[in-house]
PDB file of N, CA and C in Angstrom:
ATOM      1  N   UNK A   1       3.047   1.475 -23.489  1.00  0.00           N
ATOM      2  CA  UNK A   1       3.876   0.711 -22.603  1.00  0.00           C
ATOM      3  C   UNK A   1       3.281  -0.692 -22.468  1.00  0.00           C
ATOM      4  N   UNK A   2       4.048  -1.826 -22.729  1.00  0.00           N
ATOM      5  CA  UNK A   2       3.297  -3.211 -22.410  1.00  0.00           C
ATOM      6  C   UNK A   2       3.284  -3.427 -21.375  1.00  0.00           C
ATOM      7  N   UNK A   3       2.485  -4.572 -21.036  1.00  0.00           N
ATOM      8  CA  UNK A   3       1.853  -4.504 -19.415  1.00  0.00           C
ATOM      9  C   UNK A   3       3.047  -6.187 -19.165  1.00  0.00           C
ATOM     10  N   UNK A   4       3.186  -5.485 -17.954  1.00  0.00           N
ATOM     11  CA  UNK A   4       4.424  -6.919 -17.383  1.00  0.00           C
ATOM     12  C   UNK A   4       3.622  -7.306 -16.083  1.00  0.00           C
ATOM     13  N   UNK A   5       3.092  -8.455 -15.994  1.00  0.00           N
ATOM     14  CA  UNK A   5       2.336  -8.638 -14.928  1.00  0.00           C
ATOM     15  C   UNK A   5       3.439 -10.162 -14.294  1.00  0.00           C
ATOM     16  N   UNK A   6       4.572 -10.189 -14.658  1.00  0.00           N
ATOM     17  CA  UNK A   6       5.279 -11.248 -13.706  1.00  0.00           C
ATOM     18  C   UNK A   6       6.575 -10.211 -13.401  1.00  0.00           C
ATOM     19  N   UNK A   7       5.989  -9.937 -12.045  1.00  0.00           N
ATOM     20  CA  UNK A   7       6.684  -9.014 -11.066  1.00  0.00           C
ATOM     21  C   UNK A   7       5.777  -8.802  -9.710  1.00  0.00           C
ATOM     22  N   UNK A   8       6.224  -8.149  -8.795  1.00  0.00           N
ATOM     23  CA  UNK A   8       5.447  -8.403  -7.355  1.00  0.00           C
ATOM     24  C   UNK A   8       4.692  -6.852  -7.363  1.00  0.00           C
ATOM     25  N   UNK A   9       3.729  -7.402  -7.550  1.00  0.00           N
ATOM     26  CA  UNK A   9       2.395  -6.242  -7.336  1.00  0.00           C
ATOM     27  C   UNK A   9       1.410  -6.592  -5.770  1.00  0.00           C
ATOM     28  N   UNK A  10       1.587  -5.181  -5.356  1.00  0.00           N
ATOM     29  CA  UNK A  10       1.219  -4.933  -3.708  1.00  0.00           C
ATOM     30  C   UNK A  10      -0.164  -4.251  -3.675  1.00  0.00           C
ATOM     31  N   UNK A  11      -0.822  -5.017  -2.741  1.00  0.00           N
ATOM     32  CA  UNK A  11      -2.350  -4.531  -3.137  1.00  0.00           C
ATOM     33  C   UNK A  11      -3.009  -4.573  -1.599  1.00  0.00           C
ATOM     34  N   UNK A  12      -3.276  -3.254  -1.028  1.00  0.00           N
ATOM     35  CA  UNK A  12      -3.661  -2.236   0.171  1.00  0.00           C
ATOM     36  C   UNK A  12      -5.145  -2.725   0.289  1.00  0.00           C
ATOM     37  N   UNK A  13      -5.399  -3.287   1.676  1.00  0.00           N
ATOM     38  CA  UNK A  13      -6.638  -3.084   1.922  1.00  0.00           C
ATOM     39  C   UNK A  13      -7.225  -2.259   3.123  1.00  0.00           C
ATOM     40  N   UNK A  14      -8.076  -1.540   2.778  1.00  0.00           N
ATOM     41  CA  UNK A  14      -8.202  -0.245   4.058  1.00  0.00           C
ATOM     42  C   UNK A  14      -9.592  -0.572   4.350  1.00  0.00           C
ATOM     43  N   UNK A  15     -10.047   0.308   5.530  1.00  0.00           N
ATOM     44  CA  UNK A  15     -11.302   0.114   6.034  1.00  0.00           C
ATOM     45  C   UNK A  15     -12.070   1.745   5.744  1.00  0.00           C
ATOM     46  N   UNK A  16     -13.202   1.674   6.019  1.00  0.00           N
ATOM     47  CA  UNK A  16     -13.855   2.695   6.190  1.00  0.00           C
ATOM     48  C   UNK A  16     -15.298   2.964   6.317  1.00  0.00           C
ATOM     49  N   UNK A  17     -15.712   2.906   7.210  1.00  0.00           N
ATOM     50  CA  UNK A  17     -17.069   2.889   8.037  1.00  0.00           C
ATOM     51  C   UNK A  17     -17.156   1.627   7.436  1.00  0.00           C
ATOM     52  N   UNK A  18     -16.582   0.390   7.839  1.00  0.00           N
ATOM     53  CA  UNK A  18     -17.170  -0.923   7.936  1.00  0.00           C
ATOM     54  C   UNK A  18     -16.990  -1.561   6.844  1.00  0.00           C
ATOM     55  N   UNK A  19     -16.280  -0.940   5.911  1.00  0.00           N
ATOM     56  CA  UNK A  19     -16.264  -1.574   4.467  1.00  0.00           C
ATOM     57  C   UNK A  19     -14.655  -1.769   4.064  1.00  0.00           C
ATOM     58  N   UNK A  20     -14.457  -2.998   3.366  1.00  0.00           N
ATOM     59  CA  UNK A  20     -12.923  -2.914   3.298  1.00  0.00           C
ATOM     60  C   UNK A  20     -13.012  -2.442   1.503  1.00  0.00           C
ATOM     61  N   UNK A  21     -12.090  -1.884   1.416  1.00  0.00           N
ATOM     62  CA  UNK A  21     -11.978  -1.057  -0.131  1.00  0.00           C
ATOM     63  C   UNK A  21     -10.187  -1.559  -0.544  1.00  0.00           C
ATOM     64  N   UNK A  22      -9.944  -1.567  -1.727  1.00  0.00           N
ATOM     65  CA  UNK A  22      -8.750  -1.255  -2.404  1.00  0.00           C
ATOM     66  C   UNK A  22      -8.325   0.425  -2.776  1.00  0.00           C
ATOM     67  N   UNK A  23      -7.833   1.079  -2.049  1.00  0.00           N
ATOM     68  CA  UNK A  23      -7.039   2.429  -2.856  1.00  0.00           C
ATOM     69  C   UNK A  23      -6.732   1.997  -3.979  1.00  0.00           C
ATOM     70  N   UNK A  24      -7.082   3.262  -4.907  1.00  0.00           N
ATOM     71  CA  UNK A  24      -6.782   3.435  -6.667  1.00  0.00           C
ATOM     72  C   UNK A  24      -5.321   3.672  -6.491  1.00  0.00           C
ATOM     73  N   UNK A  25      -4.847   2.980  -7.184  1.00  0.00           N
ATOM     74  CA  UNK A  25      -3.445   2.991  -7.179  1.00  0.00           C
ATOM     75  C   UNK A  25      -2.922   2.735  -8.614  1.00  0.00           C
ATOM     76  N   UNK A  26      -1.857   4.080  -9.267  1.00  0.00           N
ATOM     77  CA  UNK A  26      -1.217   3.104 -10.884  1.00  0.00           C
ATOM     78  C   UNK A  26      -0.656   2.333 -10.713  1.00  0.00           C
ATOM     79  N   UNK A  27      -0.524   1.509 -11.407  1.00  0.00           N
ATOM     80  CA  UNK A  27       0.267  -0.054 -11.517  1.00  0.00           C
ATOM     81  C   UNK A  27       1.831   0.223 -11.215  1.00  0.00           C
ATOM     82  N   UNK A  28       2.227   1.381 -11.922  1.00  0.00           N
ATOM     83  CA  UNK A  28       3.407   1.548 -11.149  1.00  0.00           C
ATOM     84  C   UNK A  28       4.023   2.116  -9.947  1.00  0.00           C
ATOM     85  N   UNK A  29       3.467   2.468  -9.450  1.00  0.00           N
ATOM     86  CA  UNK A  29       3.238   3.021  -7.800  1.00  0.00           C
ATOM     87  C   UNK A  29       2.771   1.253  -6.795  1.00  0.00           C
ATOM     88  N   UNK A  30       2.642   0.251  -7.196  1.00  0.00           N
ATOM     89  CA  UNK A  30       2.526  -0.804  -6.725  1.00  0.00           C
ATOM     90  C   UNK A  30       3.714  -1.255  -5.933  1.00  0.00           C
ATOM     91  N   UNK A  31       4.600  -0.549  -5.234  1.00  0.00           N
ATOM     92  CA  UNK A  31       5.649  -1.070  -5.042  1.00  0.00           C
ATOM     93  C   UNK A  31       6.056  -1.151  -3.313  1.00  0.00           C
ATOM     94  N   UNK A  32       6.999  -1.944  -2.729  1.00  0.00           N
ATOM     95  CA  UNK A  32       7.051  -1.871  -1.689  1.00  0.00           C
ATOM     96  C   UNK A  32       7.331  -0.895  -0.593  1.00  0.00           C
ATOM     97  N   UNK A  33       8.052  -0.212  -1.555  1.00  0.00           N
ATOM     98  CA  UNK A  33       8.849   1.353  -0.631  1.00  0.00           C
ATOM     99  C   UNK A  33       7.406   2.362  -0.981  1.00  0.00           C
ATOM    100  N   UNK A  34       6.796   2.504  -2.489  1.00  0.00           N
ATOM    101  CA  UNK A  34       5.684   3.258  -2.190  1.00  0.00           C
ATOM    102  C   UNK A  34       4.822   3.370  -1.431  1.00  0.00           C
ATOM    103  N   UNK A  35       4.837   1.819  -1.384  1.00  0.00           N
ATOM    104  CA  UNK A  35       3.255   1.287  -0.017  1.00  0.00           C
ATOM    105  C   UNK A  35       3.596   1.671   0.944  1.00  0.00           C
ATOM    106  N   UNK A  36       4.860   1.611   1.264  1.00  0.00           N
ATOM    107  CA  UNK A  36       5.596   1.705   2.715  1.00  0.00           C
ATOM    108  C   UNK A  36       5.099   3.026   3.348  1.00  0.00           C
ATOM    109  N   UNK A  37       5.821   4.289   1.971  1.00  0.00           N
ATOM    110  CA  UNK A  37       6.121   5.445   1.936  1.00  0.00           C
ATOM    111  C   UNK A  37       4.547   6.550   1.892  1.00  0.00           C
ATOM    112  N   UNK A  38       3.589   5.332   1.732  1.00  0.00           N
ATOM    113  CA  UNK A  38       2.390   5.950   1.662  1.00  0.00           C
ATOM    114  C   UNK A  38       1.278   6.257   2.958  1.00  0.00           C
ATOM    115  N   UNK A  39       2.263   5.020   3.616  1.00  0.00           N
ATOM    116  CA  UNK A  39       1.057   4.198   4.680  1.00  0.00           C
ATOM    117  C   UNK A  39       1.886   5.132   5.712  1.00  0.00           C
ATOM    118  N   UNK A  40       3.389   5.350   5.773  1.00  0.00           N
ATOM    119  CA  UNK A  40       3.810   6.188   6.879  1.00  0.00           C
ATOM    120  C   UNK A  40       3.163   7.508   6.736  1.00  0.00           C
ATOM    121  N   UNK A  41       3.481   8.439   5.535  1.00  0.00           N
ATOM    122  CA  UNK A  41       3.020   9.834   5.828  1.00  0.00           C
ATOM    123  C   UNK A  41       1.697  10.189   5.337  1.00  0.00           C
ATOM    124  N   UNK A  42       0.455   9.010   6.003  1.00  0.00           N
ATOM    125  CA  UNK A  42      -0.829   8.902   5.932  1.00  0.00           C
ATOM    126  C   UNK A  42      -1.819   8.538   4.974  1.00  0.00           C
ATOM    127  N   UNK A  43      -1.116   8.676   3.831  1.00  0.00           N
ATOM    128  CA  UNK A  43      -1.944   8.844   2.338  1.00  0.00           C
ATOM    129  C   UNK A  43      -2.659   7.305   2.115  1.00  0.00           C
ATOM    130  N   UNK A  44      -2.360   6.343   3.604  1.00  0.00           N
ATOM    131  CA  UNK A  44      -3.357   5.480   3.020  1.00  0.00           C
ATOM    132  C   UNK A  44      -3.687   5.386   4.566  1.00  0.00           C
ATOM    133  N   UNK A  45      -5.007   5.537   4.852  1.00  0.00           N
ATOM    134  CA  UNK A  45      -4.958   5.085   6.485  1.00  0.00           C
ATOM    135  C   UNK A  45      -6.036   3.443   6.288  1.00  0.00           C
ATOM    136  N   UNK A  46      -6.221   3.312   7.938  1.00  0.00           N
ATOM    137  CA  UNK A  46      -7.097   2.377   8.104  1.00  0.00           C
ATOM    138  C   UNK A  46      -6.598   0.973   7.646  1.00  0.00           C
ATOM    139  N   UNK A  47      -5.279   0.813   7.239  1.00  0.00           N
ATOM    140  CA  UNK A  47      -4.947   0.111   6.464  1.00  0.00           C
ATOM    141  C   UNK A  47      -5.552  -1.834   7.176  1.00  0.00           C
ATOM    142  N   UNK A  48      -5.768  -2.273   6.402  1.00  0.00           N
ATOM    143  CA  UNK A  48      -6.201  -3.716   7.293  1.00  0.00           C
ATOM    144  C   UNK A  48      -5.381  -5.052   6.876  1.00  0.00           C
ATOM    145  N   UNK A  49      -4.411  -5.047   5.632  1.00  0.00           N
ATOM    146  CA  UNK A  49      -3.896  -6.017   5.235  1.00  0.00           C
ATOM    147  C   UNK A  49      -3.245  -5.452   3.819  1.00  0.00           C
ATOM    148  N   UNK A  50      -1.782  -5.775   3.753  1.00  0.00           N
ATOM    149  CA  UNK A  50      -1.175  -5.675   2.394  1.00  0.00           C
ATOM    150  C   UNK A  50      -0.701  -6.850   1.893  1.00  0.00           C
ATOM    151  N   UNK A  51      -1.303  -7.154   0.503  1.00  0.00           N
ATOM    152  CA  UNK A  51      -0.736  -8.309  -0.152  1.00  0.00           C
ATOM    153  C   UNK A  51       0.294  -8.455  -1.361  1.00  0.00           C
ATOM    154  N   UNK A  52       1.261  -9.221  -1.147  1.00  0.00           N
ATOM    155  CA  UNK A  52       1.828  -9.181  -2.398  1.00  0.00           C
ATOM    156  C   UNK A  52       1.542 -10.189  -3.347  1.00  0.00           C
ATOM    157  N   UNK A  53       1.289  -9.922  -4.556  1.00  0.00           N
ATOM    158  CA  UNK A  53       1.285 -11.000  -5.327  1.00  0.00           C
ATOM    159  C   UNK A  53       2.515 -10.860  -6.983  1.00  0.00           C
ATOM    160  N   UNK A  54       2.061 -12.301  -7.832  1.00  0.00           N
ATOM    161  CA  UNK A  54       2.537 -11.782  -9.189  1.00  0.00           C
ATOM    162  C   UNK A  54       1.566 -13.078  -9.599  1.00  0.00           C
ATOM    163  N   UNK A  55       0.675 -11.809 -10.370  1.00  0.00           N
ATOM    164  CA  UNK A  55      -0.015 -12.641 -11.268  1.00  0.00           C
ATOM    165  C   UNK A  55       0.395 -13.670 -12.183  1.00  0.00           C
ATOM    166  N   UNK A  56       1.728 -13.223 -12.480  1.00  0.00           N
ATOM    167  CA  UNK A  56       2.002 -14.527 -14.213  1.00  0.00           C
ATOM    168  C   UNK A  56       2.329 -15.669 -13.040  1.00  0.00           C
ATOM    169  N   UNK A  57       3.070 -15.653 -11.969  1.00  0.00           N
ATOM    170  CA  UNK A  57       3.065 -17.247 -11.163  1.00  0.00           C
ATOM    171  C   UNK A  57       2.097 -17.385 -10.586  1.00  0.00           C
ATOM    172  N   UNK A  58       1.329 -17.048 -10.124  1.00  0.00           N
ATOM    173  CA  UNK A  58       0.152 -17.222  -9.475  1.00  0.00           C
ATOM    174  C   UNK A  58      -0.001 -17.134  -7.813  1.00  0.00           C
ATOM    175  N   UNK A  59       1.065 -16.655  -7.235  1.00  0.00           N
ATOM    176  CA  UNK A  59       1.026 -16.736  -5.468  1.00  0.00           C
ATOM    177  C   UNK A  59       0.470 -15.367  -5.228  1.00  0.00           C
ATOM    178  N   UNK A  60       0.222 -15.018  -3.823  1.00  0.00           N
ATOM    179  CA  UNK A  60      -0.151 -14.581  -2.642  1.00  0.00           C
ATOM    180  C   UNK A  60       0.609 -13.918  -1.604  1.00  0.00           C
ATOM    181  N   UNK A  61       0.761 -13.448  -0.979  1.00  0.00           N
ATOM    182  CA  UNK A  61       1.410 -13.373   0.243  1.00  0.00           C
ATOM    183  C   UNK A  61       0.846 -12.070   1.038  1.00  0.00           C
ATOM    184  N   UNK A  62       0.378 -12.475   2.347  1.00  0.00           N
ATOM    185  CA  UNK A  62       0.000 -11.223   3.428  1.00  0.00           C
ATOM    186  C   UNK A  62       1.481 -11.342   4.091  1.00  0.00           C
ATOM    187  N   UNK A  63       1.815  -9.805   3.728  1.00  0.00           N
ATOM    188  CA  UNK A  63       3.214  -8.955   4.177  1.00  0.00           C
ATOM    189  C   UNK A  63       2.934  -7.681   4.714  1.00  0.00           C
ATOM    190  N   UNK A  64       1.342  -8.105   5.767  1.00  0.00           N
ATOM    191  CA  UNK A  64       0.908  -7.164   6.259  1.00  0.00           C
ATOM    192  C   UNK A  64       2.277  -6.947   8.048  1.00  0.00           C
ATOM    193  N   UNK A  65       2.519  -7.606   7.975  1.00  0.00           N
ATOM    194  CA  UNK A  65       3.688  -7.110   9.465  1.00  0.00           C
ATOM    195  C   UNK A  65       4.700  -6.839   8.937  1.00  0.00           C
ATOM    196  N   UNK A  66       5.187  -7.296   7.721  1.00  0.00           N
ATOM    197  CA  UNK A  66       6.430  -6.833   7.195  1.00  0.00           C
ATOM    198  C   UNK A  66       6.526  -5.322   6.926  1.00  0.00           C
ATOM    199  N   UNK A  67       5.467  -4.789   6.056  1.00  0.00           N
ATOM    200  CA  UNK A  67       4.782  -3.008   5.754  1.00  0.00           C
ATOM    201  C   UNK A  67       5.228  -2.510   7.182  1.00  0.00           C
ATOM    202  N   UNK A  68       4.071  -3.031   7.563  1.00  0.00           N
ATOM    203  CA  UNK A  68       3.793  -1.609   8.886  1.00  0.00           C
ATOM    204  C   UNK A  68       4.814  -1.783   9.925  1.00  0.00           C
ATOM    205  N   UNK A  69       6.200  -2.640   9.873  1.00  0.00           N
ATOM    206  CA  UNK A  69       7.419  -2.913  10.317  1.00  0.00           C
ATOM    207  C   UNK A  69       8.167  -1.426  10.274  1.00  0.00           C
ATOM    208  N   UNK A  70       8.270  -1.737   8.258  1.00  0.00           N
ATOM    209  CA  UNK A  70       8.759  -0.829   7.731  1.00  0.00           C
ATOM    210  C   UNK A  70       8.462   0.581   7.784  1.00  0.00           C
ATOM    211  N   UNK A  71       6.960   0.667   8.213  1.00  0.00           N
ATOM    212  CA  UNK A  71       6.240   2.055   7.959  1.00  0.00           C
ATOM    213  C   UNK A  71       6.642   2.845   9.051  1.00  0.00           C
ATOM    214  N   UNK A  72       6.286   1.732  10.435  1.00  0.00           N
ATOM    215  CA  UNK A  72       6.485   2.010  11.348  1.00  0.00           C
ATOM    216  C   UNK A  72       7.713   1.510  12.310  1.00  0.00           C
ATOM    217  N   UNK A  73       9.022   1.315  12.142  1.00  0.00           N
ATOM    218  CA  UNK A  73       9.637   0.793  12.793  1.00  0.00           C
ATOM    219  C   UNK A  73       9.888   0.910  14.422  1.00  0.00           C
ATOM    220  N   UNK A  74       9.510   2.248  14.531  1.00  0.00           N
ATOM    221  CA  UNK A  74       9.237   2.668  16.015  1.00  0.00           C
ATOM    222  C   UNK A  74       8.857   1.960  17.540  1.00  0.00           C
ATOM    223  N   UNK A  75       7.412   1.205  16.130  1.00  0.00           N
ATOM    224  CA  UNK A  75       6.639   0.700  17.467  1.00  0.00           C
ATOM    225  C   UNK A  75       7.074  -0.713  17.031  1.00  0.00           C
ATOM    226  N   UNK A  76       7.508  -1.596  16.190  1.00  0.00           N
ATOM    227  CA  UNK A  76       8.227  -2.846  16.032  1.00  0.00           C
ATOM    228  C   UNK A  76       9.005  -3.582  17.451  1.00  0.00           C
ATOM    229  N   UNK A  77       8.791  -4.631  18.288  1.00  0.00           N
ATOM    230  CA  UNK A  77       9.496  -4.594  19.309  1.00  0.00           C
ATOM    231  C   UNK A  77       9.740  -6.474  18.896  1.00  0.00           C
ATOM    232  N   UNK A  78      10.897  -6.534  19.760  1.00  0.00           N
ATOM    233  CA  UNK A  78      11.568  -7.978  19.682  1.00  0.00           C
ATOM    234  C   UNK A  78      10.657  -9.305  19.570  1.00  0.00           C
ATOM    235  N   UNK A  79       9.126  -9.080  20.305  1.00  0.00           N
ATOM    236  CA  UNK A  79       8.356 -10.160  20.252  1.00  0.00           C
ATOM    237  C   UNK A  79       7.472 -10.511  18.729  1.00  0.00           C
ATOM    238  N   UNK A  80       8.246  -9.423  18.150  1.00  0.00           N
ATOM    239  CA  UNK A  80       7.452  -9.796  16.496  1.00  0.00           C
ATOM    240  C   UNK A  80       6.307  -8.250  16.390  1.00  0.00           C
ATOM    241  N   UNK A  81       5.558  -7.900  17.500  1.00  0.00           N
ATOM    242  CA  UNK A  81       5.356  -6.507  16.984  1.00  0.00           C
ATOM    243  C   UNK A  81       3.836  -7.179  17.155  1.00  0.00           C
ATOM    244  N   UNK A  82       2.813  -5.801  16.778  1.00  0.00           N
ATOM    245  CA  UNK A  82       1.534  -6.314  16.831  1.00  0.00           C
ATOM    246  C   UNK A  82       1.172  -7.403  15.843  1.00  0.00           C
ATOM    247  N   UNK A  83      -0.145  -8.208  15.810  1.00  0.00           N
ATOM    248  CA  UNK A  83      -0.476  -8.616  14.309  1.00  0.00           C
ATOM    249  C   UNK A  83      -1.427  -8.036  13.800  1.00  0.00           C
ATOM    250  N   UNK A  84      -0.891  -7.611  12.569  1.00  0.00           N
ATOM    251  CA  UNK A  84      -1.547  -6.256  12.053  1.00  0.00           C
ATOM    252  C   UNK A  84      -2.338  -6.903  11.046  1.00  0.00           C
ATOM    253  N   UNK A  85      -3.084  -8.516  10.781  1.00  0.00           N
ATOM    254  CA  UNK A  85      -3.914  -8.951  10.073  1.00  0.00           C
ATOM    255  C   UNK A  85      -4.374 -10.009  10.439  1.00  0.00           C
ATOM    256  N   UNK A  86      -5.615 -10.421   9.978  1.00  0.00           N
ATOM    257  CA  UNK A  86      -6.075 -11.696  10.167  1.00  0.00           C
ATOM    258  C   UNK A  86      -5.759 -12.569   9.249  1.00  0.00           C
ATOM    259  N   UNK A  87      -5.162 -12.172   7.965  1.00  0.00           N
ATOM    260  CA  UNK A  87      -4.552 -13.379   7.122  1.00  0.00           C
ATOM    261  C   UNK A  87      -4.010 -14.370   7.561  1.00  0.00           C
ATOM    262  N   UNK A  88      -3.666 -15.201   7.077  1.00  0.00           N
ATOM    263  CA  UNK A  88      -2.021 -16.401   7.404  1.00  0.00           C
ATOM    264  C   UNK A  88      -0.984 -15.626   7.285  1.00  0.00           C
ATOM    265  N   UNK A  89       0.249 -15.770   7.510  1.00  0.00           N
ATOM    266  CA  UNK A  89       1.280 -15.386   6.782  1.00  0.00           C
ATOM    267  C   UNK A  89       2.066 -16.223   6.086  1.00  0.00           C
ATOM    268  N   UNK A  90       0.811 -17.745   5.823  1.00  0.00           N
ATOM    269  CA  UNK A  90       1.530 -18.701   4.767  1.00  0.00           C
ATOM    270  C   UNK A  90       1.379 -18.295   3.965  1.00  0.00           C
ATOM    271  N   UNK A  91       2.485 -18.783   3.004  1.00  0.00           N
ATOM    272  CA  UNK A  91       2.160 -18.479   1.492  1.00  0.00           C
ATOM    273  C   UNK A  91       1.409 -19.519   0.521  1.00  0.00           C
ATOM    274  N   UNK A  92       0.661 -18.944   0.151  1.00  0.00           N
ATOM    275  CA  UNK A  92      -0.603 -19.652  -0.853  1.00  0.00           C
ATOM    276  C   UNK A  92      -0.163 -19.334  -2.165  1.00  0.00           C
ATOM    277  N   UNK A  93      -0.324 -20.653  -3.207  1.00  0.00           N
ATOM    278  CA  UNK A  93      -0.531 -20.356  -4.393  1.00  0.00           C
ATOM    279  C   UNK A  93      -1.653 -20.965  -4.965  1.00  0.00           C
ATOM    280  N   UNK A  94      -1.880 -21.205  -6.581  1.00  0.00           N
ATOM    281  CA  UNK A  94      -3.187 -21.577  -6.952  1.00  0.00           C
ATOM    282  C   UNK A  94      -3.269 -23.016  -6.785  1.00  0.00           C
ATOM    283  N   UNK A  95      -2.827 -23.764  -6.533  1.00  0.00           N
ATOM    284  CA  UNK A  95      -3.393 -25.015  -5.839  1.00  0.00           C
ATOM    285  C   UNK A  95      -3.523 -25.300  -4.767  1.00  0.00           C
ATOM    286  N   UNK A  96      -2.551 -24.682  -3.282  1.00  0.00           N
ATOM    287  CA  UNK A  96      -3.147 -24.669  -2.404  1.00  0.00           C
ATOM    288  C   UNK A  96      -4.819 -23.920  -1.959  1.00  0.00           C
ATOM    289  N   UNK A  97      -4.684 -22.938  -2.917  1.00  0.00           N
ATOM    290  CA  UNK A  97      -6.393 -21.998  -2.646  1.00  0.00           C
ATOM    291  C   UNK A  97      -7.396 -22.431  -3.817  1.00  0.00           C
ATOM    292  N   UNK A  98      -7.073 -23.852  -3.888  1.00  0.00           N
ATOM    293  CA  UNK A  98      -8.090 -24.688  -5.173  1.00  0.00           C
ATOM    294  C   UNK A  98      -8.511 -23.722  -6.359  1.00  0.00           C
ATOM    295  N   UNK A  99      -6.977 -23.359  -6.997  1.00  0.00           N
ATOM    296  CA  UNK A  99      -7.746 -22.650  -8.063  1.00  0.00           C
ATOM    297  C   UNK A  99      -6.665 -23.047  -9.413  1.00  0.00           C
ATOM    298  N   UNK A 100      -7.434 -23.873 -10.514  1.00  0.00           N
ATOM    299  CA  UNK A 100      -6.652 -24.200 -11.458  1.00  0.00           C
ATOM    300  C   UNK A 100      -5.665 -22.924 -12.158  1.00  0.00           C
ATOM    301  N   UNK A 101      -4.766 -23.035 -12.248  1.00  0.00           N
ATOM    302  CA  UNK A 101      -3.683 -22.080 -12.453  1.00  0.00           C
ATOM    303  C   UNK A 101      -3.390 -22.357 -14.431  1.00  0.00           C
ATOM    304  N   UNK A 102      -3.530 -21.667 -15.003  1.00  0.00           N
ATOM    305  CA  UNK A 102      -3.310 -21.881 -16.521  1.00  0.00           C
ATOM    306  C   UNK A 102      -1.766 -20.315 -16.852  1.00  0.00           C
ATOM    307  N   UNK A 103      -0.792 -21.515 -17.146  1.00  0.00           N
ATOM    308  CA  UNK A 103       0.061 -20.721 -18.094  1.00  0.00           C
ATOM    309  C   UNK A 103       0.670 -20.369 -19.364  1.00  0.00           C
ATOM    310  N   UNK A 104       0.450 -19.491 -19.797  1.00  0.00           N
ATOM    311  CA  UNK A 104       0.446 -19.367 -21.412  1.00  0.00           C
ATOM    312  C   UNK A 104       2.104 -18.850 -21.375  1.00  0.00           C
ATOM    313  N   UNK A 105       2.656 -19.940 -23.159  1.00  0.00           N
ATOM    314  CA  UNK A 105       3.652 -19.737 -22.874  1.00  0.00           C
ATOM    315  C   UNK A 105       4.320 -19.014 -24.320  1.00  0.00           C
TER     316      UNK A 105
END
């Protein structure tokens, strides 16, 4: 299977005794309803920040309130809901986060 890396790949950061880790995750299980679908019926706890990115453009994005919106809509309330990260929720790409960006074409 060839690898398609310009598409939005979602990448989990969890805690655990003090350490933030990435869950092993296949590349195709990277997806928004999986993350969603993972983080509701536990299979990822501790969660501390979800990012989306796509490598071939080069951006960023913490869509850590957007997830746990979705995960959790329950506790979601009109004032925007907890903030479930210390990220921005600007969006960064490779020149705003000083990083030369090279595209092969």
């Amino acid at each position: 299977m060839p690898l398609n890396l310009d598409r939005p790949v979602f990448w989990v950061i969890c805690e655990l005794d003090g350490t933030l880790y990435l869950p092993e995750t296949e590349l195709a299980d990277m997806s928004f309803h999986r993350i969603v679908g993972d983080i509701r019926s536990g299979q990822l706890e501790n969660v501390q920040a979800v990012l989306e990115s796509n490598p071939a453009e080069g951006w960023c994005n913490d869509i850590t309130r957007t997830v746990m919106a979705a995960a959790f809509p329950e506790t979601d309330d009109e004032s925007g809901g907890e903030d479930w990260s210390d990220y921005s929720t600007e969006r960064l790409d490779g020149r705003l986060a000083g990083v030369r960006v090279r595209v092969a074409a």
